[in-house]
Protein backbone atom coordinates (compact mmCIF):
# COMPACT_ATOMS: atom_id res chain seq x y z
CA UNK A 1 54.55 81.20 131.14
CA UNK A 2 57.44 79.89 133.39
CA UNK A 3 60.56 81.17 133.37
CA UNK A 4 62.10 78.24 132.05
CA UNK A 5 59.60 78.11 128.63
CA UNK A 6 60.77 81.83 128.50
CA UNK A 7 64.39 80.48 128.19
CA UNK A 8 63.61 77.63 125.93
CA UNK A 9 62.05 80.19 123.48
CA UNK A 10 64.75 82.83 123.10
CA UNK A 11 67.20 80.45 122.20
CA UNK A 12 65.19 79.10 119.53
CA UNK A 13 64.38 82.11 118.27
CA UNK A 14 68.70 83.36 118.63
CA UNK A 15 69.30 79.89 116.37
CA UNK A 16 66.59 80.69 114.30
CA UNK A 17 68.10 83.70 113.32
CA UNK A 18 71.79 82.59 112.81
CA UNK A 19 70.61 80.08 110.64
CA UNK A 20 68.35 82.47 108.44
CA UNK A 21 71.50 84.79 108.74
CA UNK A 22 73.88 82.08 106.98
CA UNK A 23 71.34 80.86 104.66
CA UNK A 24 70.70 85.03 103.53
CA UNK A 25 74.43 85.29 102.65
CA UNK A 26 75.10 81.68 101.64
CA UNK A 27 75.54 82.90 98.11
CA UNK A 28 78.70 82.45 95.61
CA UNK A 29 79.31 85.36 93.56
CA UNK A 30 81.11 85.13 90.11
CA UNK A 31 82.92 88.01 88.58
CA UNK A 32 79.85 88.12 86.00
CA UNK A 33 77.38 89.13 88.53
CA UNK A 34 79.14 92.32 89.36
CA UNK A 35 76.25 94.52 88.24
CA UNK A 36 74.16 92.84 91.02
CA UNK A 37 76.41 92.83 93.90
CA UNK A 38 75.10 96.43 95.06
CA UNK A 39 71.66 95.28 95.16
CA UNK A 40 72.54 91.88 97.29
CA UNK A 41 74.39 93.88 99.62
CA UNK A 42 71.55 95.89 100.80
CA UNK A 43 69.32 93.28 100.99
CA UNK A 44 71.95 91.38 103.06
CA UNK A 45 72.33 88.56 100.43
CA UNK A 46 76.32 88.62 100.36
CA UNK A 47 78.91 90.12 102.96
CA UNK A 48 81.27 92.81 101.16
CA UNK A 49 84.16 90.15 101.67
CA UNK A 50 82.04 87.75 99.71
CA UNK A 51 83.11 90.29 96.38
CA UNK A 52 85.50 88.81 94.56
CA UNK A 53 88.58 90.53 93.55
CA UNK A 54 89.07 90.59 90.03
CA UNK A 55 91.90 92.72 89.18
CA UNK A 56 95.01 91.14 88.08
CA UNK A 57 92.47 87.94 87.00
CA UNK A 58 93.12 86.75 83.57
CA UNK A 59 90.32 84.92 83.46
CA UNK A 60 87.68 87.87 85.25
CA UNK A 61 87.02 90.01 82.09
CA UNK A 62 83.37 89.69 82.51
CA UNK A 63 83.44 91.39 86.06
CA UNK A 64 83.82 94.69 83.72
CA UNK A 65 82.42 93.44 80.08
CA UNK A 66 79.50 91.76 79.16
CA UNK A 67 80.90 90.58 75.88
CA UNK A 68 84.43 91.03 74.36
CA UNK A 69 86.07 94.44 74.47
CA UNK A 70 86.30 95.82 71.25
CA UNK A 71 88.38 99.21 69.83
CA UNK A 72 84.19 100.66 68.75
CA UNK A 73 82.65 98.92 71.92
CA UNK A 74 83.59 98.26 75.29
CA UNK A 75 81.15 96.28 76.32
CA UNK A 76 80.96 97.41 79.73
CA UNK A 77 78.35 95.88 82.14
CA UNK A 78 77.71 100.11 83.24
CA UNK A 79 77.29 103.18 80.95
CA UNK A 80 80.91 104.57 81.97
CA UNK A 81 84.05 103.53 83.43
CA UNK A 82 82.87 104.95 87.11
CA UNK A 83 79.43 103.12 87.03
CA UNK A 84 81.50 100.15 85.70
CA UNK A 85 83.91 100.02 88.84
CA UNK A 86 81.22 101.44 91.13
CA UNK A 87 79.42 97.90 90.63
CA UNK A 88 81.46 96.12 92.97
CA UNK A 89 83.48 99.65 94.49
CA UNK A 90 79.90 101.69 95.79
CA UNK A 91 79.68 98.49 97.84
CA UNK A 92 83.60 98.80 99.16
CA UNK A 93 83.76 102.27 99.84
CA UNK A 94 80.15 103.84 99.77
CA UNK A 95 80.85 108.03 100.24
CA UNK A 96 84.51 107.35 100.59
CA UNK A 97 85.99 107.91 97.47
CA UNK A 98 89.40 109.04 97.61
CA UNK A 99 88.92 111.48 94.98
CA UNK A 100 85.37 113.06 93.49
CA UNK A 101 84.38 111.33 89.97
CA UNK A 102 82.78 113.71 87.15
CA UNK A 103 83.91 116.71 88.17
CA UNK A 104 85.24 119.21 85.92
CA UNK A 105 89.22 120.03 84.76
CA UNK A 106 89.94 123.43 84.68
CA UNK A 107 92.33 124.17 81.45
CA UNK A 108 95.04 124.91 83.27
CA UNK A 109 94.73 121.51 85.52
CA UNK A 110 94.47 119.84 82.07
CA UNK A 111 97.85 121.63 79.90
CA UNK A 112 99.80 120.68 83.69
CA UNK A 113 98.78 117.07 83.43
CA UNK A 114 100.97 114.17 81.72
CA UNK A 115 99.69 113.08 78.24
CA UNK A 116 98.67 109.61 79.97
CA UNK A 117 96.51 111.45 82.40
CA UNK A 118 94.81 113.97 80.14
CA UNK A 119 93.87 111.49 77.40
CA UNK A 120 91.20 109.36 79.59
CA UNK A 121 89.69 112.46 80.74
CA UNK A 122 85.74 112.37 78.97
CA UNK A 123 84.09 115.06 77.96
CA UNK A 124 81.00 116.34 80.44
CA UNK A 125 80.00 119.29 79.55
CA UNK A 126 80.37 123.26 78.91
CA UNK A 127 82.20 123.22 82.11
CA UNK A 128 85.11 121.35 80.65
CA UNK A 129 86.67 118.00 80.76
CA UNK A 130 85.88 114.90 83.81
CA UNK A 131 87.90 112.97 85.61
CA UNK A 132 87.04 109.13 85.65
CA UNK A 133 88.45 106.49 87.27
CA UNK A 134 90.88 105.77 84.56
CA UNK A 135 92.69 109.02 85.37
CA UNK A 136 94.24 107.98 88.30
CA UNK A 137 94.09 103.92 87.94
CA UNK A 138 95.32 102.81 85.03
CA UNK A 139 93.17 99.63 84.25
CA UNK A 140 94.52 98.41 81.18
CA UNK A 141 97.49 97.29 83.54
CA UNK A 142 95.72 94.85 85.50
CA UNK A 143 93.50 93.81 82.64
CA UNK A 144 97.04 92.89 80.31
CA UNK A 145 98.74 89.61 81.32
CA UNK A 146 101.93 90.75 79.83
CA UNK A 147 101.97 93.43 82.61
CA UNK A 148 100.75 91.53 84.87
CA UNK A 149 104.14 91.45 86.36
CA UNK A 150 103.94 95.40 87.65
CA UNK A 151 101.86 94.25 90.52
CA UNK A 152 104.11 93.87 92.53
CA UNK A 153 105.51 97.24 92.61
CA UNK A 154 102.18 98.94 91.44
CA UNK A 155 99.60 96.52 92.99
CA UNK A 156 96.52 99.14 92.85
CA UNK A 157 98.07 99.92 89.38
CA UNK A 158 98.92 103.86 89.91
CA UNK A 159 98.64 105.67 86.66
CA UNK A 160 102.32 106.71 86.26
CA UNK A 161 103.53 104.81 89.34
CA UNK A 162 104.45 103.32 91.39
CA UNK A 163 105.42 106.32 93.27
CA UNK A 164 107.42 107.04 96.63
CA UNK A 165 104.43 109.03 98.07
CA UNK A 166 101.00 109.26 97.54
CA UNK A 167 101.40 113.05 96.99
CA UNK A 168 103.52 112.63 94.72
CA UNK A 169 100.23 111.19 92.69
CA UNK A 170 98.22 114.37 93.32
CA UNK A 171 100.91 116.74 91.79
CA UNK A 172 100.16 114.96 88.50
CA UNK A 173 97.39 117.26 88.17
CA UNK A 174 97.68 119.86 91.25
CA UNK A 175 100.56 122.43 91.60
CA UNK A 176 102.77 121.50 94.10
CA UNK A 177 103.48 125.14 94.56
CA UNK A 178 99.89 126.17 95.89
CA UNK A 179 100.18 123.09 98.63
CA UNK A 180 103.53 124.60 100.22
CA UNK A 181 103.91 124.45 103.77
CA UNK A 182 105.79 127.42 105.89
CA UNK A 183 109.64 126.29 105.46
CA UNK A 184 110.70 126.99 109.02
CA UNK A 185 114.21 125.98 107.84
CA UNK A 186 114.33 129.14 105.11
CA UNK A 187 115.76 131.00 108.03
CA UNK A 188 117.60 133.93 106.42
CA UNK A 189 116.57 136.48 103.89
CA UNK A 190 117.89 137.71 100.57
CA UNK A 191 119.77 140.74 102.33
CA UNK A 192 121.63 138.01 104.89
CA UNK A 193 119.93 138.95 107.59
CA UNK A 194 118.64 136.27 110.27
CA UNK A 195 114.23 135.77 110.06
CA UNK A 196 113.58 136.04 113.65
CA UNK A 197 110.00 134.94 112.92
CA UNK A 198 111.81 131.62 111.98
CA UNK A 199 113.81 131.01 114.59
CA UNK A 200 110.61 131.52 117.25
CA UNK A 201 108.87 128.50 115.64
CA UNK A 202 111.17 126.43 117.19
CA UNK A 203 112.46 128.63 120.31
CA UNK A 204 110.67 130.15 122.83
CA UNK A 205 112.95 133.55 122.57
CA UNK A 206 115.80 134.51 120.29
CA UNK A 207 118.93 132.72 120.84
CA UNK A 208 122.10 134.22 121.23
CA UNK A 209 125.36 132.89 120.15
CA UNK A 210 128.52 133.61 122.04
CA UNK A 211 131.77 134.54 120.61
CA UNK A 212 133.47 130.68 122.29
CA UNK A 213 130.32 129.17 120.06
CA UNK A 214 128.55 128.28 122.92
CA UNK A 215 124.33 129.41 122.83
CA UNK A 216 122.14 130.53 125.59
CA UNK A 217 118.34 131.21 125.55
CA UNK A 218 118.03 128.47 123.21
CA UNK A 219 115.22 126.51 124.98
CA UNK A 220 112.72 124.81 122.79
CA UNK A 221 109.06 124.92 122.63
CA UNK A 222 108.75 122.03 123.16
CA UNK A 223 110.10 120.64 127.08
CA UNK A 224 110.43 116.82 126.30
CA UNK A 225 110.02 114.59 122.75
CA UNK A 226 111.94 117.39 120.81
CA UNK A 227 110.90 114.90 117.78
CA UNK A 228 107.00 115.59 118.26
CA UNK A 229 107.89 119.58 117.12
CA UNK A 230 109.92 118.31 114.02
CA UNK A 231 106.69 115.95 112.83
CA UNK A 232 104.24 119.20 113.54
CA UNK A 233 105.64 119.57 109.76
CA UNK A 234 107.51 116.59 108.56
CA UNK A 235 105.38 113.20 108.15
CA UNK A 236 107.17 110.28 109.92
CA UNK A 237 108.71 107.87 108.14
CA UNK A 238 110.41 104.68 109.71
CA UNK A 239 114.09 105.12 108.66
CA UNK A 240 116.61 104.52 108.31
CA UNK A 241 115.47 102.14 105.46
CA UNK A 242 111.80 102.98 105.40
CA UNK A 243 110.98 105.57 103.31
CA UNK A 244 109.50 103.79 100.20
CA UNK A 245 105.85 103.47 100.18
CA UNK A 246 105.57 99.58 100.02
CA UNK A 247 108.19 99.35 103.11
CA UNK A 248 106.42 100.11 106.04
CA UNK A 249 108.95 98.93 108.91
CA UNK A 250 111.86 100.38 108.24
CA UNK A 251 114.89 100.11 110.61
CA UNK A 252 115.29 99.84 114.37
CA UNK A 253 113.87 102.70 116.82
CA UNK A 254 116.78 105.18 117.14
CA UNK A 255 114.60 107.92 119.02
CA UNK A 256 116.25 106.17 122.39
CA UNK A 257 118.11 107.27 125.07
CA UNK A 258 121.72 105.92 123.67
CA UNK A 259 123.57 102.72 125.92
CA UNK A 260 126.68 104.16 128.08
CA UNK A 261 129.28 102.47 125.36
CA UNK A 262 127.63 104.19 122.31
CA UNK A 263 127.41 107.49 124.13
CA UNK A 264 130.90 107.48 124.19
CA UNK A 265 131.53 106.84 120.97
CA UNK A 266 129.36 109.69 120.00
CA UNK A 267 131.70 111.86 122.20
CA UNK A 268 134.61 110.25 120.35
CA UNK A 269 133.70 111.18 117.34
CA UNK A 270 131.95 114.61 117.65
CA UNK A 271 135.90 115.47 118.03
CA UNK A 272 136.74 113.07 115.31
CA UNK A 273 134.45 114.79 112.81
CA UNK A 274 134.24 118.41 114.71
CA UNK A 275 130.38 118.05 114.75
CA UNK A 276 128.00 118.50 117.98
CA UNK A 277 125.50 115.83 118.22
CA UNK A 278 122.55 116.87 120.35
CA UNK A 279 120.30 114.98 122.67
CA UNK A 280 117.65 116.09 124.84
CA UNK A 281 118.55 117.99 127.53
CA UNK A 282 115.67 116.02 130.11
CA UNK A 283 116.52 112.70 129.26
CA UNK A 284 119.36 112.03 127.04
CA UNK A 285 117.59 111.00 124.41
CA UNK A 286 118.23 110.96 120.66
CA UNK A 287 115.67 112.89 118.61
CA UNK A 288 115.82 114.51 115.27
CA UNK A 289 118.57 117.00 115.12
CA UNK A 290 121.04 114.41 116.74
CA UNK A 291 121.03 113.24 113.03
CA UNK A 292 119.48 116.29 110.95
CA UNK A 293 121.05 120.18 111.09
CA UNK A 294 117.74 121.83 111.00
CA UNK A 295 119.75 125.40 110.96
CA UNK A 296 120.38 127.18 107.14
CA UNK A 297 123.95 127.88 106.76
CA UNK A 298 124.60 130.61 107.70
CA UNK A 299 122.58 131.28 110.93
CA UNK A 300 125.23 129.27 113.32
CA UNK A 301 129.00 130.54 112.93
CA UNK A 302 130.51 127.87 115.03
CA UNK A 303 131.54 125.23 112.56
CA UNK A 304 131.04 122.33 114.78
CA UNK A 305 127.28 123.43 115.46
CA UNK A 306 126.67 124.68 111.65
CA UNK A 307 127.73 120.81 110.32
CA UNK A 308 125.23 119.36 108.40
CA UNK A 309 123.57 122.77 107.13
CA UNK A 310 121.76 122.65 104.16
CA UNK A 311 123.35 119.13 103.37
CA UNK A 312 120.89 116.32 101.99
CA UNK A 313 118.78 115.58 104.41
CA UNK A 314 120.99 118.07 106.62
CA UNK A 315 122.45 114.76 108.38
CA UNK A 316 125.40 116.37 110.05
CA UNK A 317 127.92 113.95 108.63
CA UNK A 318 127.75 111.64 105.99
CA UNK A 319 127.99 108.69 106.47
CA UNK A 320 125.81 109.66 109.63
CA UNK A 321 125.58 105.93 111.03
CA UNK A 322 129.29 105.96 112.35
CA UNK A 323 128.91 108.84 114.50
CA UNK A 324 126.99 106.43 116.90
CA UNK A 325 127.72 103.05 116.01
CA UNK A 326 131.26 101.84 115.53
CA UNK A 327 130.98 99.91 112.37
């Protein structure tokens, strides 16, 4: 066979198969045929973003009922809330639930939990309670057209939400209390005394304060980005002006080395408001503690350098914005 035949025939055979390929998932799915969708997915039949969405549908009840919900019979197209969502949801996220379905609530999990929470909990067996779906999600919220309007604050409709963190979720059930992380800013004990152990997180040796205020042997762990030791613990948030959970940009990147005019503000008014406002010693650049005190009060005697000590947010001065921008 010539070479050129050869050619002919593999690109009948590559449009060959893009057209069986459209023609296998040429197919319109209604919200009824939810109980199907896993099947036409593995055999190919429909594309996941072929699903159709049907939360926050008035008219997509019979994605989840076969009939008419009743108070005696849901009418659900699975036996169970999580085989009900798991129709269309197995398909979305196959193995990657957030969260494992059916397991048991241990009675202490279940007297910590809000009365919202504990009530769609279903009963599995001598182990104890189950979590469903409906524990975390509440569905009658999406299903209602009167609430129709919380979307837009709670658009995967949150049980209890909408809430600034997704933590904050968890701790419905869990104990914040067993989830702590080390507090490397709980720097001094009960008796008054300085935790070295503390202050070594951050510095490579013990620092030593001078009686003019000044410190030596304060050098960081960290040579350059003093911020990347700060988000070991803390998670970033864009800020100022990003820290709710639908808000993802925030403000403008202040982790910059500061323009010549707005440096000297800042030495301006670290006399103004007898503050110090630190940069990093390589570069000049702003990083966390310019803005946040990450000392306790206490551990710093000079009053400049102790500013901002167990404040909110430990900003040094408040308002902090001032200090670098004159507004």
């Amino acid at each position: 066979m010539s070479l050129r035949w050869k050619f002919f025939i593999l690109i009948f055979i590559a449009q060959w198969a893009m057209a069986t390929a459209v023609f296998a998932t040429d197919k319109t799915v209604s919200y009824s045929d939810a109980g199907k969708i896993a099947g036409w997915i593995k055999k190919a039949r429909i594309k996941i973003e072929d699903i159709p969405n049907p939360h926050w549908q008035a008219e997509a009840c019979s994605a989840c009922h076969r009939a008419k919900a009743g108070k005696k019979n849901l009418h659900l197209r699975a036996k169970g809330i999580n085989a009900t969502c798991n129709n269309c949801h197995m398909a979305l996220a196959d193995h990657i639930h957030i969260h494992p379905l059916d397991v048991a609530v241990p009675k202490s999990m279940s007297k910590r939990m809000p009365a919202s929470f504990r009530k769609t909990l279903g009963r599995k067996n001598k182990s104890g309670e189950s979590l469903s779906c409906s524990t975390c999600h509440d569905i009658l919220m999406q299903c209602i057209e009167t609430r129709f309007p919380d979307k837009k604050i709670n658009p995967k409709f949150i049980r209890g939400g909408p809430y600034r963190s997704r933590t904050q979720l968890c701790y419905q059930c869990h104990d914040n209390k067993a989830y702590q992380r080390l507090n490397s800013h709980d720097q001094i004990a009960d008796d008054g005394e300085v935790l070295i152990d503390k202050c070594l997180i951050c510095h490579m040796r013990l620092p030593k304060e001078l009686d003019d205020g000044t410190v030596i042997n304060a050098e960081l762990q960290i040579k350059t980005d003093y911020s990347a030791m700060c988000l070991n613990c803390h998670r970033w948030t864009p800020h100022p002006g990003g820290d709710v959970l639908f808000l993802d940009k925030g403000g403008p990147m202040h982790l910059v080395k500061p323009s010549a005019g707005i440096r000297q503000h800042m030495l301006k008014m670290e006399k103004i408001n007898s503050l110090i406002l630190p940069l990093e010693e390589d570069n000049g650049k702003i990083y966390c503690a310019t803005c946040h005190n990450p000392h306790e009060r206490g551990v710093l005697k000079n009053k400049r350098a102790a500013r901002g000590a167990d404040e909110p947010k430990r900003l040094r001065s408040n308002p902090m914005c001032e200090n670098c921008h004159d507004l």
